[in-house]
N, C-alpha and C. Protein backbone atom coordinates (compact mmCIF):
# COMPACT_ATOMS: atom_id res chain seq x y z
N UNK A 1 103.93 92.61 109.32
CA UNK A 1 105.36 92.65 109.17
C UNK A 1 105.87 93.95 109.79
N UNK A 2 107.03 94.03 110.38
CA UNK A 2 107.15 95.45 111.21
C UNK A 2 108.02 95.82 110.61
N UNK A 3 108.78 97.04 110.66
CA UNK A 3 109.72 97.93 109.56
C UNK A 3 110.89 97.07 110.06
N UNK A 4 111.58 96.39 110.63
CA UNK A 4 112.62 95.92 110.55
C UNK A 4 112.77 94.31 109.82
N UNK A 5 111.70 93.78 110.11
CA UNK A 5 111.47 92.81 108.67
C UNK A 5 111.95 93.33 107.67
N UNK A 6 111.15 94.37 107.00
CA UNK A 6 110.88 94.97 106.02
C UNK A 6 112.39 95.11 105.11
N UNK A 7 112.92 95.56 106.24
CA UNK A 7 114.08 96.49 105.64
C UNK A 7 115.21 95.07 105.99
N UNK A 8 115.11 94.03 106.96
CA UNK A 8 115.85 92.58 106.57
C UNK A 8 115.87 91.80 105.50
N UNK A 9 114.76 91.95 105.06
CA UNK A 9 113.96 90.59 103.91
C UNK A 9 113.49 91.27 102.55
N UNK A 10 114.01 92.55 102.47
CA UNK A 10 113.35 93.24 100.97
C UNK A 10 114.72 94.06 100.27
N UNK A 11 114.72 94.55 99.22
CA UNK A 11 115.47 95.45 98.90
C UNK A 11 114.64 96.69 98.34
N UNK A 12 114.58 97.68 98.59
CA UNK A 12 113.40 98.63 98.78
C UNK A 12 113.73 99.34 97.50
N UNK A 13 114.93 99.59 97.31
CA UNK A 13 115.58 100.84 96.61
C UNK A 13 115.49 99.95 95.09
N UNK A 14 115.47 101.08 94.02
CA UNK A 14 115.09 100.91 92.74
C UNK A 14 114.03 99.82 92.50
N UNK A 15 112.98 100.09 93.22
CA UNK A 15 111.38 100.04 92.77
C UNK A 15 110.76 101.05 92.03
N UNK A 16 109.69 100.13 92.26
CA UNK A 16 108.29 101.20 91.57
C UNK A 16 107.01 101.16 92.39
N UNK A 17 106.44 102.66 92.28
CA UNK A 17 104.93 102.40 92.33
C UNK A 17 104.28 101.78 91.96
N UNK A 18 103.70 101.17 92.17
CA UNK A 18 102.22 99.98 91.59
C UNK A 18 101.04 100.93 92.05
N UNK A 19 100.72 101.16 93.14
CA UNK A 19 99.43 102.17 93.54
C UNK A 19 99.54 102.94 94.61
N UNK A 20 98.85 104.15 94.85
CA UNK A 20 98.55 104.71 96.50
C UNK A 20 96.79 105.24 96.16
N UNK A 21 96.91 104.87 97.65
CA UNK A 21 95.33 104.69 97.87
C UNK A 21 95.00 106.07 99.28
N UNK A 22 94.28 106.52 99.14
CA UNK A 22 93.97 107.45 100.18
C UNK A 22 93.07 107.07 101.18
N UNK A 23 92.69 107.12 101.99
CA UNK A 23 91.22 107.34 102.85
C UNK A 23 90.91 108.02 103.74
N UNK A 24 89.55 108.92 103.38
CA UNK A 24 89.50 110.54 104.31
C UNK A 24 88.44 109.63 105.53
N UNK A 25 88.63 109.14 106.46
CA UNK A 25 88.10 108.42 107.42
C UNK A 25 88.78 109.20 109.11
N UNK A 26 87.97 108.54 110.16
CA UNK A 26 88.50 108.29 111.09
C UNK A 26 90.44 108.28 111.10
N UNK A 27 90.67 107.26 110.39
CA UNK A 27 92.07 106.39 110.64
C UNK A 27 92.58 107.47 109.70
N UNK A 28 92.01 107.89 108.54
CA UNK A 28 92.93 108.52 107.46
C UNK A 28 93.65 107.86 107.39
N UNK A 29 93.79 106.38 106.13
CA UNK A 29 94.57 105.65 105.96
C UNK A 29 94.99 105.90 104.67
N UNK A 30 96.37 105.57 104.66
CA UNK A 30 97.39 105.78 103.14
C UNK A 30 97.35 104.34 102.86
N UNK A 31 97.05 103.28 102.08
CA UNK A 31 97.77 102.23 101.23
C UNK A 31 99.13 102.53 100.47
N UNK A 32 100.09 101.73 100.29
CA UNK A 32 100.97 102.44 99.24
C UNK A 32 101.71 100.84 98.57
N UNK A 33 101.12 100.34 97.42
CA UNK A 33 101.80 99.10 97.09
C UNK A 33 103.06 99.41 96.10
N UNK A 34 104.15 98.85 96.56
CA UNK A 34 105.43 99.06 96.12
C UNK A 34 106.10 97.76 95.27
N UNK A 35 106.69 97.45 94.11
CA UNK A 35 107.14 96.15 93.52
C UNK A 35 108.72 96.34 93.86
N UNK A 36 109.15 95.91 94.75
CA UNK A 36 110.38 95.57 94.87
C UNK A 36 111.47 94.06 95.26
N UNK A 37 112.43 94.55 95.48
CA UNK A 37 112.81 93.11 95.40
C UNK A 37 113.11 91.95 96.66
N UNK A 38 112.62 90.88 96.75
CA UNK A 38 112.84 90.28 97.85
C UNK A 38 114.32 89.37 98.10
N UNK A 39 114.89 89.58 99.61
CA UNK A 39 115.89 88.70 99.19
C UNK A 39 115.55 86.96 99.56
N UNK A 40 116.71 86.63 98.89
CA UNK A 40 116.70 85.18 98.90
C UNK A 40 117.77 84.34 99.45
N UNK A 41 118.74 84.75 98.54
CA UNK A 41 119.95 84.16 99.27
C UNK A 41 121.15 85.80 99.18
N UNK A 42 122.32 85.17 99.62
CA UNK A 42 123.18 86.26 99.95
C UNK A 42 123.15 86.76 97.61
N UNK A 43 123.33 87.97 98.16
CA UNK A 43 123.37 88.80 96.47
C UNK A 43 122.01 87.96 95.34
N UNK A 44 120.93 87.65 95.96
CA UNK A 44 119.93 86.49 95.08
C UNK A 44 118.62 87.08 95.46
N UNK A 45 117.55 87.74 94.53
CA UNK A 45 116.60 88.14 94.42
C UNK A 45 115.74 87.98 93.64
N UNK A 46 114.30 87.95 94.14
CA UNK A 46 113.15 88.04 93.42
C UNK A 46 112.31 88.95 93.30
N UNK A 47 111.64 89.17 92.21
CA UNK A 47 110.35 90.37 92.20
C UNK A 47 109.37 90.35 93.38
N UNK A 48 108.88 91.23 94.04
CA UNK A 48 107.81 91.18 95.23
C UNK A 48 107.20 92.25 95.26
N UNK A 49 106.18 92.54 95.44
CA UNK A 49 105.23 93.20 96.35
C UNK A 49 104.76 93.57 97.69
N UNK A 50 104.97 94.75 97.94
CA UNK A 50 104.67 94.62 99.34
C UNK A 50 104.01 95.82 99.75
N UNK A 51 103.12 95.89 100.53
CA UNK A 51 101.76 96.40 100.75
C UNK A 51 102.11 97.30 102.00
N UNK A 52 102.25 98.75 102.08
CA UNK A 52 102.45 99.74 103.48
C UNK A 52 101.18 100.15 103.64
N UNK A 53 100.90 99.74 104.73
CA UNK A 53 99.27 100.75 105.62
C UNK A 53 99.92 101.68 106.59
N UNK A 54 99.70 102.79 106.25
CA UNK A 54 99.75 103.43 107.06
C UNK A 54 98.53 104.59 107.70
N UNK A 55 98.24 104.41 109.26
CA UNK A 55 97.51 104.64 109.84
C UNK A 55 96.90 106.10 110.39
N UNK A 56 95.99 106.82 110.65
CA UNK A 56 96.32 107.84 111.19
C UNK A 56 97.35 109.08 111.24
N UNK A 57 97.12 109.08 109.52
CA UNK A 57 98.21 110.11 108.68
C UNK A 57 97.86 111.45 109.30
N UNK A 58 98.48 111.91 109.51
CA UNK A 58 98.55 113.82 109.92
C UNK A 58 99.12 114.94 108.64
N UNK A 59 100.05 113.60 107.80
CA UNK A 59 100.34 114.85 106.91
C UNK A 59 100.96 114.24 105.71
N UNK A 60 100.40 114.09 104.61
CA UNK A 60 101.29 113.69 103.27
C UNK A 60 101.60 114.96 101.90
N UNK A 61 102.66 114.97 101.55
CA UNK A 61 103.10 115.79 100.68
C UNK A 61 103.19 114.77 99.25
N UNK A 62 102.90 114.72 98.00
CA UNK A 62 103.02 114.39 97.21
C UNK A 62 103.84 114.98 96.03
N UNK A 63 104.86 114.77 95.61
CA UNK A 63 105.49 115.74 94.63
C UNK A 63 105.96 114.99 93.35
N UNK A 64 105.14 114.71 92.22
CA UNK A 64 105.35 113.93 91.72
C UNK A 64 105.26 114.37 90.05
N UNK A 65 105.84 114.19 89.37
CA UNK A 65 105.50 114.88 87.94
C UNK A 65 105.39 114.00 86.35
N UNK A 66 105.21 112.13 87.00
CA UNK A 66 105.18 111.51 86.51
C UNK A 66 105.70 110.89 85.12
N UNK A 67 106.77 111.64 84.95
CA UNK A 67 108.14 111.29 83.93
C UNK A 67 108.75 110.05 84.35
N UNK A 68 108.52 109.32 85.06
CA UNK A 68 109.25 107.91 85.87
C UNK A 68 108.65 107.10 85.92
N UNK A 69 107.45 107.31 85.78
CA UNK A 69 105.89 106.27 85.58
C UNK A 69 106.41 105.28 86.81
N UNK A 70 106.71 106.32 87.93
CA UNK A 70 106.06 105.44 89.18
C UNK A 70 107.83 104.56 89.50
N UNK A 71 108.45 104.42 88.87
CA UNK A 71 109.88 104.37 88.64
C UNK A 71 110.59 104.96 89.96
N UNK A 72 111.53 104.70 91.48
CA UNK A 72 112.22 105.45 92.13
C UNK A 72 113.49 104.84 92.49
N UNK A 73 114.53 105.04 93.01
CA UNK A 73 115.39 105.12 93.18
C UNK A 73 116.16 104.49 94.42
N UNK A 74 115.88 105.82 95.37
CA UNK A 74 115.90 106.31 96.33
C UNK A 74 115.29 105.90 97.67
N UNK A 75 115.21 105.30 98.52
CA UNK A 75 113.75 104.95 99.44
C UNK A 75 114.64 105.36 101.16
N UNK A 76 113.65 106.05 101.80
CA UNK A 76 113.90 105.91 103.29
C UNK A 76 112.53 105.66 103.81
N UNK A 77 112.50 104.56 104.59
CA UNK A 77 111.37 104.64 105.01
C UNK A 77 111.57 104.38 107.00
N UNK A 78 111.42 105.41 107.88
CA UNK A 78 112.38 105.17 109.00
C UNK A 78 111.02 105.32 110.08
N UNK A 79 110.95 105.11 111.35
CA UNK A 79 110.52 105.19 112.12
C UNK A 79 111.13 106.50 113.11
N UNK A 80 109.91 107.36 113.37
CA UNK A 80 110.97 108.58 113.54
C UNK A 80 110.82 108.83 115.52
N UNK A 81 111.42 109.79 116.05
CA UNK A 81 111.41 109.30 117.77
C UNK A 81 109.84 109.35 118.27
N UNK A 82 109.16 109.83 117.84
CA UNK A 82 107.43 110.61 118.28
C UNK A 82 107.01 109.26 117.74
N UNK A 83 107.32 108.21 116.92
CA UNK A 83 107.27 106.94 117.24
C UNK A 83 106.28 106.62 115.47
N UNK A 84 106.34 107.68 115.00
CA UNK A 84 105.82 108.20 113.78
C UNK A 84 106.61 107.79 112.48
N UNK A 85 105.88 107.40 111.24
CA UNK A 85 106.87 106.68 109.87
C UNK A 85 106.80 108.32 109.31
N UNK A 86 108.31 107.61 108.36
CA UNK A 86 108.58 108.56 107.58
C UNK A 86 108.79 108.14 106.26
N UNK A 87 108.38 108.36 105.19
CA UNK A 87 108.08 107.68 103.53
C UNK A 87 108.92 108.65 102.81
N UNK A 88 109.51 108.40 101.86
CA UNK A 88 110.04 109.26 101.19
C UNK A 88 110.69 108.26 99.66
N UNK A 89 110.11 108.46 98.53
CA UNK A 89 110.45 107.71 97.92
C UNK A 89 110.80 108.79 96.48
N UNK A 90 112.23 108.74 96.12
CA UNK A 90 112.63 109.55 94.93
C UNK A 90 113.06 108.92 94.19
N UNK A 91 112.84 109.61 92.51
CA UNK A 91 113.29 109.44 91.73
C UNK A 91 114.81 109.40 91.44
């Protein structure tokens, strides 16, 4: 699915964490499964899941203090010009 699916066919904002997964490899891969909402019809939604791999991480910051139990708000998730994602998910 490519980020413009993503951001057509989902509603990102006021989800939750479900998991993040690390891997110190080659790829240095992030998993990050998110429960948010899918659309359906115009203003009509369902619960979903949806699964971000991201590849060949260079740099993750985590700032998290777990009062929200995974609970956010907030979401940008953009493709930046160096052709690189950008995650950012707040409370």
């Amino acid at each position: 699915m490519t980020l413009e699916e993503i951001h057509l066919g989902y509603a990102l904002n006021d989800g939750q964490i479900i998991s993040i997964e690390m891997t110190y490899s080659i790829d240095s891969t992030i998993t990050i499964v998110l429960q948010v909402r899918k659309h359906l019809h115009k203003q009509q939604y369902e619960p979903s899941r949806i699964t971000l791999m991201f590849q060949q991480v260079t740099e993750i910051d985590v700032l998290e203090d777990f009062t929200t139990q995974g609970n956010y708000s907030d979401v940008v998730l953009a493709r930046l010009d160096d052709n690189q994602f950008y995650l950012s998910l707040d409370p």
